[in-house]
C-alpha atoms as a PDB file:
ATOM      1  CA  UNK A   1      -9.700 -26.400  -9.223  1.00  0.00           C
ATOM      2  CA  UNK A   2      -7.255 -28.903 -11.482  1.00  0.00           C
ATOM      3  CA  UNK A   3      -4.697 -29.392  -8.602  1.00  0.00           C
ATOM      4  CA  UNK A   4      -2.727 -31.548 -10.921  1.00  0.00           C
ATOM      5  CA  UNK A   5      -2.191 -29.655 -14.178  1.00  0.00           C
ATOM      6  CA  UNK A   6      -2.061 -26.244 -11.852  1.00  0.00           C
ATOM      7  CA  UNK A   7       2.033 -25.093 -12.201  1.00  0.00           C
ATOM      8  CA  UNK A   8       4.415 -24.598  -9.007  1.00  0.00           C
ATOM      9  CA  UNK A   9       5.569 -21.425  -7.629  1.00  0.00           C
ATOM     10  CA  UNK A  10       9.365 -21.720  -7.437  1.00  0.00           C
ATOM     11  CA  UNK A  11      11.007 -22.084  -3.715  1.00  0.00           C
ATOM     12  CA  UNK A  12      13.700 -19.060  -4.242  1.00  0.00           C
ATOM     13  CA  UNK A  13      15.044 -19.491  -0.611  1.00  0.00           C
ATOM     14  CA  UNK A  14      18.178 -18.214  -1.526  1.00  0.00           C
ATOM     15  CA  UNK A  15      16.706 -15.513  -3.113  1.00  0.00           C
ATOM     16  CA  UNK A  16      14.757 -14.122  -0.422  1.00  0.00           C
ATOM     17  CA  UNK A  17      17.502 -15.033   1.772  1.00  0.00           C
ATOM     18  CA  UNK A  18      20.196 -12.619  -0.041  1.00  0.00           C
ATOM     19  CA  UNK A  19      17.619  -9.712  -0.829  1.00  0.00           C
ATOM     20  CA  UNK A  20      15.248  -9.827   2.222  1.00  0.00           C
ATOM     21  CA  UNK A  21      17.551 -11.510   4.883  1.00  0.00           C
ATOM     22  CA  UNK A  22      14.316 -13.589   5.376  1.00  0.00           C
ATOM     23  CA  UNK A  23      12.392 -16.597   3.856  1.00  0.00           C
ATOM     24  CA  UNK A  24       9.275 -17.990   4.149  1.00  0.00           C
ATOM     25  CA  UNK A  25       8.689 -21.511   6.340  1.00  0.00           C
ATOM     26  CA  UNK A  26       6.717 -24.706   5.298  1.00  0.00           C
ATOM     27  CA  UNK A  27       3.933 -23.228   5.870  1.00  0.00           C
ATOM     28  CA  UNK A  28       3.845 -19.918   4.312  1.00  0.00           C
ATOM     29  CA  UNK A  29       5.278 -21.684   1.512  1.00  0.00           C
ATOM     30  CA  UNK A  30       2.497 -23.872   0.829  1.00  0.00           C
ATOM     31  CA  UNK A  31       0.109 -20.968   1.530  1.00  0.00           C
ATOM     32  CA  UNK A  32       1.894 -18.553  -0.841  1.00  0.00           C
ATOM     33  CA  UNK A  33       1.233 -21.419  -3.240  1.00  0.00           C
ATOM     34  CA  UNK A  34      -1.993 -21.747  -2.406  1.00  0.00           C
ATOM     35  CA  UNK A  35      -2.762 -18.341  -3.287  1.00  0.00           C
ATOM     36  CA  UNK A  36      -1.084 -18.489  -6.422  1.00  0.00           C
ATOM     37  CA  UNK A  37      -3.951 -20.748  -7.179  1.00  0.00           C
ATOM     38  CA  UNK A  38      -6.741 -19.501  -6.001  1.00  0.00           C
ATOM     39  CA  UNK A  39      -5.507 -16.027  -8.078  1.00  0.00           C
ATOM     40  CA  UNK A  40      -5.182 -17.716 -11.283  1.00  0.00           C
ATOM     41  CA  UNK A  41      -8.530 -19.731 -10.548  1.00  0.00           C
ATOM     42  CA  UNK A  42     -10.129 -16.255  -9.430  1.00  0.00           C
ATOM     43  CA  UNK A  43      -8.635 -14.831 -12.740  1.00  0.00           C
ATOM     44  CA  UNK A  44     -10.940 -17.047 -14.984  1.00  0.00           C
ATOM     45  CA  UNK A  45     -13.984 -14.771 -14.218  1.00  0.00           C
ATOM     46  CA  UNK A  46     -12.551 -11.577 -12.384  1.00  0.00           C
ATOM     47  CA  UNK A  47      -9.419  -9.590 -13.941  1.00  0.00           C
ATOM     48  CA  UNK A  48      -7.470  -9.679 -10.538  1.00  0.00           C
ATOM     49  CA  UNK A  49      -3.885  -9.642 -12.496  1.00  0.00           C
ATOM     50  CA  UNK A  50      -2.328 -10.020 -15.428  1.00  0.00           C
ATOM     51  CA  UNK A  51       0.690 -11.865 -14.174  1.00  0.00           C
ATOM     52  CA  UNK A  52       0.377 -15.501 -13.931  1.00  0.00           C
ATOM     53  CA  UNK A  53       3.423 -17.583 -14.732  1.00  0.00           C
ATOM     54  CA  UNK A  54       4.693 -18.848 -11.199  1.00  0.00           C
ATOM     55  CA  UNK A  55       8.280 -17.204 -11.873  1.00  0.00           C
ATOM     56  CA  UNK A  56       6.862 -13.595 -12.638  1.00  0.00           C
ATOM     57  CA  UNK A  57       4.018 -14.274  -9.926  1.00  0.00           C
ATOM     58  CA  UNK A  58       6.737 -14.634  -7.399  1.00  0.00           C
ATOM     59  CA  UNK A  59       8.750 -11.462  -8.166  1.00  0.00           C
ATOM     60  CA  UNK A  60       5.879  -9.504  -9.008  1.00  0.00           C
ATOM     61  CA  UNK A  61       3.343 -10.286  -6.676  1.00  0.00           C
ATOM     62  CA  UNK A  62       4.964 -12.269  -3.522  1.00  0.00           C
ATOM     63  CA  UNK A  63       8.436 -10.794  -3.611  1.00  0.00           C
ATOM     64  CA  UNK A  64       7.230  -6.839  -4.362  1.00  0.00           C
ATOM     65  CA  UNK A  65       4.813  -7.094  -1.835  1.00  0.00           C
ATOM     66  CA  UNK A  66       7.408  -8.084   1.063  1.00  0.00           C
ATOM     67  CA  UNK A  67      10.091  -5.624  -0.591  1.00  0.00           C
ATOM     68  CA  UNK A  68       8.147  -2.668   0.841  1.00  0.00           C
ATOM     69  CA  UNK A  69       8.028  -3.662   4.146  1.00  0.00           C
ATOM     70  CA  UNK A  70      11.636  -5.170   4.689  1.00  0.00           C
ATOM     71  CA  UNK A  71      12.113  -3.415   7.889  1.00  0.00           C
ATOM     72  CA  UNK A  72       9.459  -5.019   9.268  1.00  0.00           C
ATOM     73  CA  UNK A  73      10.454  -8.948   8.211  1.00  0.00           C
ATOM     74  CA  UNK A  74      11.853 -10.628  11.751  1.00  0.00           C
ATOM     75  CA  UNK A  75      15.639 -10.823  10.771  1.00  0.00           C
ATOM     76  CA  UNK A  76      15.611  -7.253   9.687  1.00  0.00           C
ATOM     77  CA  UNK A  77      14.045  -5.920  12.715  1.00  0.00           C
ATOM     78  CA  UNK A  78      16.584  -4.355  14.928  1.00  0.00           C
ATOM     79  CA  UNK A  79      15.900  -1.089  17.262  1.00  0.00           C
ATOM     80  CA  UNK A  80      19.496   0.050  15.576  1.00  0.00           C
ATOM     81  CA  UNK A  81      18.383  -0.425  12.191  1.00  0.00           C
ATOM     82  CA  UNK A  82      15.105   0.271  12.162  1.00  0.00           C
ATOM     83  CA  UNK A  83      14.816   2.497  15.253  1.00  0.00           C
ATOM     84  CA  UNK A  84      11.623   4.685  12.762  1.00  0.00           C
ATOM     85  CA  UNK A  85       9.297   1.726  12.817  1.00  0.00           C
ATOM     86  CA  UNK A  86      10.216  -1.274  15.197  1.00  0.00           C
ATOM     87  CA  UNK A  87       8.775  -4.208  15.012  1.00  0.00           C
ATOM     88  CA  UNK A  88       6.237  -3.985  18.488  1.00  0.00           C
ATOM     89  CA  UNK A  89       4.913  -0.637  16.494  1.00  0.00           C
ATOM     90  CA  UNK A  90       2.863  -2.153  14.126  1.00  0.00           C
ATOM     91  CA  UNK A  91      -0.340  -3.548  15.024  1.00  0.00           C
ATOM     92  CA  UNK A  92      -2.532  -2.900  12.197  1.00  0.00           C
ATOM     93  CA  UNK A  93      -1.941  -2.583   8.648  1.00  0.00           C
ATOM     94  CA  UNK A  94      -4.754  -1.300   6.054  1.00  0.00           C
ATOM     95  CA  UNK A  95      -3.984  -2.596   2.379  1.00  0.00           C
ATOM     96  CA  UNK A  96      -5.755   0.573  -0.135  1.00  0.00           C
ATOM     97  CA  UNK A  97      -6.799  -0.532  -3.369  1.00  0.00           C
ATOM     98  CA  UNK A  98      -5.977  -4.179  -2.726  1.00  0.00           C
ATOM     99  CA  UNK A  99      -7.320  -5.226  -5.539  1.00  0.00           C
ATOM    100  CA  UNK A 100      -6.532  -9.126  -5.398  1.00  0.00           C
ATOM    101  CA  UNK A 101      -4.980  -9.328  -2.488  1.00  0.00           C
ATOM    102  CA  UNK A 102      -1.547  -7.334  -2.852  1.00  0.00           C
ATOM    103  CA  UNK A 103       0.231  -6.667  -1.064  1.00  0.00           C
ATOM    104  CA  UNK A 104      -1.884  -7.467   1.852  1.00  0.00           C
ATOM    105  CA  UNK A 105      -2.414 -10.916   1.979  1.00  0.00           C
ATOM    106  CA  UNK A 106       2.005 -11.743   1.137  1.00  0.00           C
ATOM    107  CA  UNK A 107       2.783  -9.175   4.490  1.00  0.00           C
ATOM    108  CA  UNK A 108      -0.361 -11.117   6.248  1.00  0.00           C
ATOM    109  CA  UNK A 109       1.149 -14.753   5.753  1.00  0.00           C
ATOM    110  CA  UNK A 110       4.584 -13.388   6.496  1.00  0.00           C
ATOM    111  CA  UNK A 111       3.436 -11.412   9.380  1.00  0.00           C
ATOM    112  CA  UNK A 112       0.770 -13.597  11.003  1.00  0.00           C
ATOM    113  CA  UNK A 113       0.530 -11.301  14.623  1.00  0.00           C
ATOM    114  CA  UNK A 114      -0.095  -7.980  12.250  1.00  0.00           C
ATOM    115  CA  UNK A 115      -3.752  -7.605  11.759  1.00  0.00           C
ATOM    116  CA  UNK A 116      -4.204  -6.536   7.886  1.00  0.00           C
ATOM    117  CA  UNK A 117      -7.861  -5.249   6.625  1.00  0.00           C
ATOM    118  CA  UNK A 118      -7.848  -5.679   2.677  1.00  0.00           C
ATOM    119  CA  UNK A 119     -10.019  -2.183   1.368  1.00  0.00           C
ATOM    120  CA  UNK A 120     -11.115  -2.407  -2.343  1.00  0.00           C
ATOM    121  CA  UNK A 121     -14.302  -0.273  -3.547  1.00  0.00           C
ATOM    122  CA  UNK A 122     -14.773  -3.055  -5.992  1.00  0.00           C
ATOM    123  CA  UNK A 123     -17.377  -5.288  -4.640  1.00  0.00           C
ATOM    124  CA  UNK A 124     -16.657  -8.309  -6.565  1.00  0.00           C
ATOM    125  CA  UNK A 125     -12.941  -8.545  -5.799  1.00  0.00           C
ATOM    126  CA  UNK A 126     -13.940  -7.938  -2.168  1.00  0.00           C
ATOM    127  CA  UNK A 127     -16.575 -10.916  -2.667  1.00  0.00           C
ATOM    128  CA  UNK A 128     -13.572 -12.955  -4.517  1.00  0.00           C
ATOM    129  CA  UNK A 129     -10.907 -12.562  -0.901  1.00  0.00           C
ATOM    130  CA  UNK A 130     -13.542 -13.171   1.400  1.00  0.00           C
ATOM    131  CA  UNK A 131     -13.063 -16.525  -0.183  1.00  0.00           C
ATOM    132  CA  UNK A 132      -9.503 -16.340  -0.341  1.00  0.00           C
ATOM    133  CA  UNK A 133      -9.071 -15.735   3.168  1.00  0.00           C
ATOM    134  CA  UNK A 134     -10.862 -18.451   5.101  1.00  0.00           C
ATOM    135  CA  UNK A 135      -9.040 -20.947   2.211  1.00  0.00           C
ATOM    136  CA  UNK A 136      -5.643 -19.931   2.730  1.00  0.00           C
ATOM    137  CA  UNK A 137      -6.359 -20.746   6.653  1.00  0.00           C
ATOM    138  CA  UNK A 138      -5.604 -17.402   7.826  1.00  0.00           C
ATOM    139  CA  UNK A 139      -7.006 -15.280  10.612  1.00  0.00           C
ATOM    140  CA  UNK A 140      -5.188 -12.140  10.549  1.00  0.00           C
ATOM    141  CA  UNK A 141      -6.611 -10.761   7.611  1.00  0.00           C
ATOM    142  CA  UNK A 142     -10.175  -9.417   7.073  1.00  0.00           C
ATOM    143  CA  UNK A 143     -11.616  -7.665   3.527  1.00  0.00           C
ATOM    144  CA  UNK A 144     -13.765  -4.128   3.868  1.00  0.00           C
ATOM    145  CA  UNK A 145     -15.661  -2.807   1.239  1.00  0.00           C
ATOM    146  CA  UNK A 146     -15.847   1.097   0.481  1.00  0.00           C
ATOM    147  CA  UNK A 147     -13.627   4.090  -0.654  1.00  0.00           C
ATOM    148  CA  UNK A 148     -10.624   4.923   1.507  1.00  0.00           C
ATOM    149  CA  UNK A 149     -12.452   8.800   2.303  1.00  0.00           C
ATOM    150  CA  UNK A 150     -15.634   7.278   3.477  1.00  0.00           C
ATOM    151  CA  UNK A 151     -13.893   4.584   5.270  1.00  0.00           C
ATOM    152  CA  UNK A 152     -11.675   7.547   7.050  1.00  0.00           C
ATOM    153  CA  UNK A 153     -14.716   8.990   8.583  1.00  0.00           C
ATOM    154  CA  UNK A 154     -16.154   6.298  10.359  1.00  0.00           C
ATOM    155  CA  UNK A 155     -14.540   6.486  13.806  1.00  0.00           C
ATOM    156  CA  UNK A 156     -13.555   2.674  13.862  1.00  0.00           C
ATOM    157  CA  UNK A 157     -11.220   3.596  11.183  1.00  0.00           C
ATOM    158  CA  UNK A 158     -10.080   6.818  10.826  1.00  0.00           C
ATOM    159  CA  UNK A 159      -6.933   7.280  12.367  1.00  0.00           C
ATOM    160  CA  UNK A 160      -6.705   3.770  13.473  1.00  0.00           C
ATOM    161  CA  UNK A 161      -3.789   2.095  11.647  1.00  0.00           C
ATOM    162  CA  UNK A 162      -0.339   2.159  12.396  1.00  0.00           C
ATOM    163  CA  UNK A 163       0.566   0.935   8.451  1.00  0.00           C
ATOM    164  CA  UNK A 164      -1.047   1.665   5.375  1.00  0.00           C
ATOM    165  CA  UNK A 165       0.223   0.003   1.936  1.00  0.00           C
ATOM    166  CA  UNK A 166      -1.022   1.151  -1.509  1.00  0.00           C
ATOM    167  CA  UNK A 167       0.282  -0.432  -4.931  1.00  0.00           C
ATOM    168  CA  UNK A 168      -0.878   0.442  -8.296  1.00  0.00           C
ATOM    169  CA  UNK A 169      -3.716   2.773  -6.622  1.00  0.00           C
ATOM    170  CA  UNK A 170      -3.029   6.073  -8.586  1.00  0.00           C
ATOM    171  CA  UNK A 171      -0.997   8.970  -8.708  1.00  0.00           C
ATOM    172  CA  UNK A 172       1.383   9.817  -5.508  1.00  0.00           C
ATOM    173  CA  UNK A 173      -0.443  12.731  -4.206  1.00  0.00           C
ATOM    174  CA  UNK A 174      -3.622  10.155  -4.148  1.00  0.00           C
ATOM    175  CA  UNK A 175      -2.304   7.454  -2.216  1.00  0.00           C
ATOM    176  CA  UNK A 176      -1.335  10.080   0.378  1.00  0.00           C
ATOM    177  CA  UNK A 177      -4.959  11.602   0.688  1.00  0.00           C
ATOM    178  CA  UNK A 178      -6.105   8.245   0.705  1.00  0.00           C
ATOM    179  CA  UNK A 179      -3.691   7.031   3.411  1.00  0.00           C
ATOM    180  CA  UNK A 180      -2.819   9.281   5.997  1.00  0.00           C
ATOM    181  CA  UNK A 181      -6.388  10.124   7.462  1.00  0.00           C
ATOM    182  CA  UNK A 182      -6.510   6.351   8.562  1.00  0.00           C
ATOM    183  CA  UNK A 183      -3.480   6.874  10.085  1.00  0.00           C
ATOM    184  CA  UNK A 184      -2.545   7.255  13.278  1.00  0.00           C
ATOM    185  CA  UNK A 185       0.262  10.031  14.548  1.00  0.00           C
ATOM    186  CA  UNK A 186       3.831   8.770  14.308  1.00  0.00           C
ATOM    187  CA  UNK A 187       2.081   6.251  11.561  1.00  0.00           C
ATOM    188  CA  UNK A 188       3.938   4.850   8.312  1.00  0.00           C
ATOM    189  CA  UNK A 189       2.376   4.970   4.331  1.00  0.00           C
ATOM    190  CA  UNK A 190       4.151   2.296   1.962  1.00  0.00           C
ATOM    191  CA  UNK A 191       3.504   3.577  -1.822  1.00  0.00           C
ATOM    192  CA  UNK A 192       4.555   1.415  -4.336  1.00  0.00           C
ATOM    193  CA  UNK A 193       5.619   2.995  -7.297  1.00  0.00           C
ATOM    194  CA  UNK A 194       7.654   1.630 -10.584  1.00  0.00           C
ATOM    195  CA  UNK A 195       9.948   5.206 -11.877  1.00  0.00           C
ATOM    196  CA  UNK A 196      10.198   7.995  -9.700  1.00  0.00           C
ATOM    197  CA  UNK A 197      11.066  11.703 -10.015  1.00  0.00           C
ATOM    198  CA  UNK A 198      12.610  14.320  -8.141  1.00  0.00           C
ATOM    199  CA  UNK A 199       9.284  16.329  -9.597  1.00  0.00           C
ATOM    200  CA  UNK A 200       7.127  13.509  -8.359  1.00  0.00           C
ATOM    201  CA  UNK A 201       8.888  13.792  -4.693  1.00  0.00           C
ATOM    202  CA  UNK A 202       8.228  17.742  -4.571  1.00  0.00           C
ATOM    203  CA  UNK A 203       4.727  17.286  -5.803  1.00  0.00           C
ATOM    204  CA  UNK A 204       3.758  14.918  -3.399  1.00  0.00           C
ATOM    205  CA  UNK A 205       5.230  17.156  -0.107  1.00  0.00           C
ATOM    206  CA  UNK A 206       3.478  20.003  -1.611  1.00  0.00           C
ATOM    207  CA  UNK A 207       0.074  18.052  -1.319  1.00  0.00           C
ATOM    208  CA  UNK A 208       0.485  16.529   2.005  1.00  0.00           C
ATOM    209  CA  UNK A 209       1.940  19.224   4.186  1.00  0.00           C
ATOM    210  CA  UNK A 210      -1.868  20.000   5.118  1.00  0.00           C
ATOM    211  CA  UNK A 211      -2.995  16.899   5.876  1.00  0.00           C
ATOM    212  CA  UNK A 212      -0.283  16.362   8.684  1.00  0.00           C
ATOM    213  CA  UNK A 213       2.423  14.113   6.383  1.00  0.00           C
ATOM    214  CA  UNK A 214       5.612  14.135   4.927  1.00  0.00           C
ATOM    215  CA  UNK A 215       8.018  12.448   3.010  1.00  0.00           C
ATOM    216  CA  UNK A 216      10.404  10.475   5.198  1.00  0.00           C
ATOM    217  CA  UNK A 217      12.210   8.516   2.830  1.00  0.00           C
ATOM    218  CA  UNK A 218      12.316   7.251  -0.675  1.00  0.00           C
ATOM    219  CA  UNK A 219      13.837   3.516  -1.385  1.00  0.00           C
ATOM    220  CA  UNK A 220      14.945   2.859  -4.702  1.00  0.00           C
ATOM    221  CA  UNK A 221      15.766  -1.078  -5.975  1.00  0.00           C
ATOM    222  CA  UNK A 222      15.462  -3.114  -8.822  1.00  0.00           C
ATOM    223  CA  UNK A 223      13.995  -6.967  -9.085  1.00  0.00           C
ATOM    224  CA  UNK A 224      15.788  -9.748  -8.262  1.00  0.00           C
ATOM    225  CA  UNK A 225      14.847 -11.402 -11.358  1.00  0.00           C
ATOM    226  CA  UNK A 226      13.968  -9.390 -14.186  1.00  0.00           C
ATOM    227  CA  UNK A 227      16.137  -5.986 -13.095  1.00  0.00           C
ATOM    228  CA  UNK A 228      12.545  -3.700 -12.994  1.00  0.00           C
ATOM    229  CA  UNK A 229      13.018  -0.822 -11.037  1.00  0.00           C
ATOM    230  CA  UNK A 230      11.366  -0.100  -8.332  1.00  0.00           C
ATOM    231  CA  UNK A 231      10.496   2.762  -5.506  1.00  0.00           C
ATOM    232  CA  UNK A 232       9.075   2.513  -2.506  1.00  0.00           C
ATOM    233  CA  UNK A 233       7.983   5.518  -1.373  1.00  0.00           C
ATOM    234  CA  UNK A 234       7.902   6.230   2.897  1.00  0.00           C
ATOM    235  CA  UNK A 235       4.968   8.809   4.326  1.00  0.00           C
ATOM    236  CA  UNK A 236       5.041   9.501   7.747  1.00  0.00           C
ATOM    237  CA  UNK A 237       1.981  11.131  10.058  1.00  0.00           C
ATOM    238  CA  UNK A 238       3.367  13.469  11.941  1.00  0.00           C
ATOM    239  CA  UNK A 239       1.818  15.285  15.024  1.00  0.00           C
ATOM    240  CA  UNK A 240       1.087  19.230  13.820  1.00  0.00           C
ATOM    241  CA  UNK A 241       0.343  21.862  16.594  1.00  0.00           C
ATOM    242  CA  UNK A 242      -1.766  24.717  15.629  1.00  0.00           C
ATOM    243  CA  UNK A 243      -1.971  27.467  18.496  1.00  0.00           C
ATOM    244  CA  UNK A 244      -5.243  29.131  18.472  1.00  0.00           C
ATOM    245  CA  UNK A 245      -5.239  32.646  18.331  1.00  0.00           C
ATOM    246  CA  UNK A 246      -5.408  35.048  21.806  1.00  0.00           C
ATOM    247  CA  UNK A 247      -9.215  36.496  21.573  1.00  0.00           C
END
């Protein structure tokens, strides 16, 4: 890798400051640019992303990622505020579809006591973070290779994660089948999505009411930089109690 000629992400402490009430240290500074290049090294041979200037790399990829799970960032974390997911909560986060690494690997330098599994079906990009990973000096974070139903059944998994995040995995009624059976009760689904619709919100409850989920809360922004909007969409797992018929 050309350290030399390779470009700088841009600090934008202020930034995150005044749209996540949080920045990132030293550290996950220089690891945040680290992984900037090691994506657009990665990108030479594997189609990880098409965004690679540092500026739209930082909104895009590094700010997006943390936008979804701003409740969750130290400064925001209050029982009043967030009382529906503190902070102690969260254990283990499962990134669906991760793809090259987002948003799993921004919320695992951000977060370093959340454990964050990176699941892709794609075996190369799951070859390309197991590099990633150990380079960026990071122990938190560990890839798995395999489809989010098969993964599901194994008991190690299924219902096992108190987070799941999916971005640019499919439509909404998708991420949901793929997320909440690796959930556990009382757990919390982060989709990602650019435009959303009141059609798109009924759609989605319609699909999930049998699989134990609902719609808790949809999150509408735009970004910081460029003005793109944005949605995040909130799933919850919720407990469901059949009674069993009198024989």
């Amino acid at each position: 890798m050309n350290q030399i000629t390779m470009p700088m992400l841009p600090q934008m402490n202020d930034l995150w400051q005044k749209t996540l009430n949080w920045q990132p240290d030293e550290s996950q500074q220089q690891k945040f640019q680290l992984l900037y290049e090691l994506i657009v090294e990665g990108n030479r041979s594997l189609n990880l992303t098409r965004i690679t200037e540092p500026m739209e790399f930082w909104e895009k990829h590094l700010w997006d990622s943390l936008r979804g799970i701003t409740r969750l960032l130290p400064a925001n974390n209050s029982a009043e505020k967030n009382s529906e997911l503190p902070l102690d909560s969260v254990h283990k986060v499962i990134d669906i579809g991760t793809g090259g690494g987002f948003p799993g690997l921004p919320i695992a330098i951000a977060l370093p006591h959340l454990s964050v599994t990176l699941l892709d079906s794609t075996r190369k990009k799951i070859t390309f973070l197991e590099t990633v990973v150990p380079s960026l000096g990071i122990e938190n974070a560990a890839t798995l290779l395999g489809r989010s139903d098969e993964i599901a059944r194994q008991p190690q998994h299924k219902q096992a994660y108190d987070l799941a995040v999916l971005r640019a995995v499919g439509a909404a009624p998708l991420c949901a089948k793929s997320a909440l059976p690796l959930l556990k009760n009382g757990g919390l689904a982060v989709l990602y999505r650019g435009n959303w619709t009141v059609e798109e919100e009924t759609e989605l409850q319609r699909a999930i009411e049998h699989l134990g989920g609902t719609v808790e809360s949809v999150e509408a922004f735009t970004t910081p930089t460029s003005q793109g909007a944005r949605h995040c969409v909130y799933l919850r797992k919720v407990v469901q109690q059949f009674e069993r018929p009198v024989r």
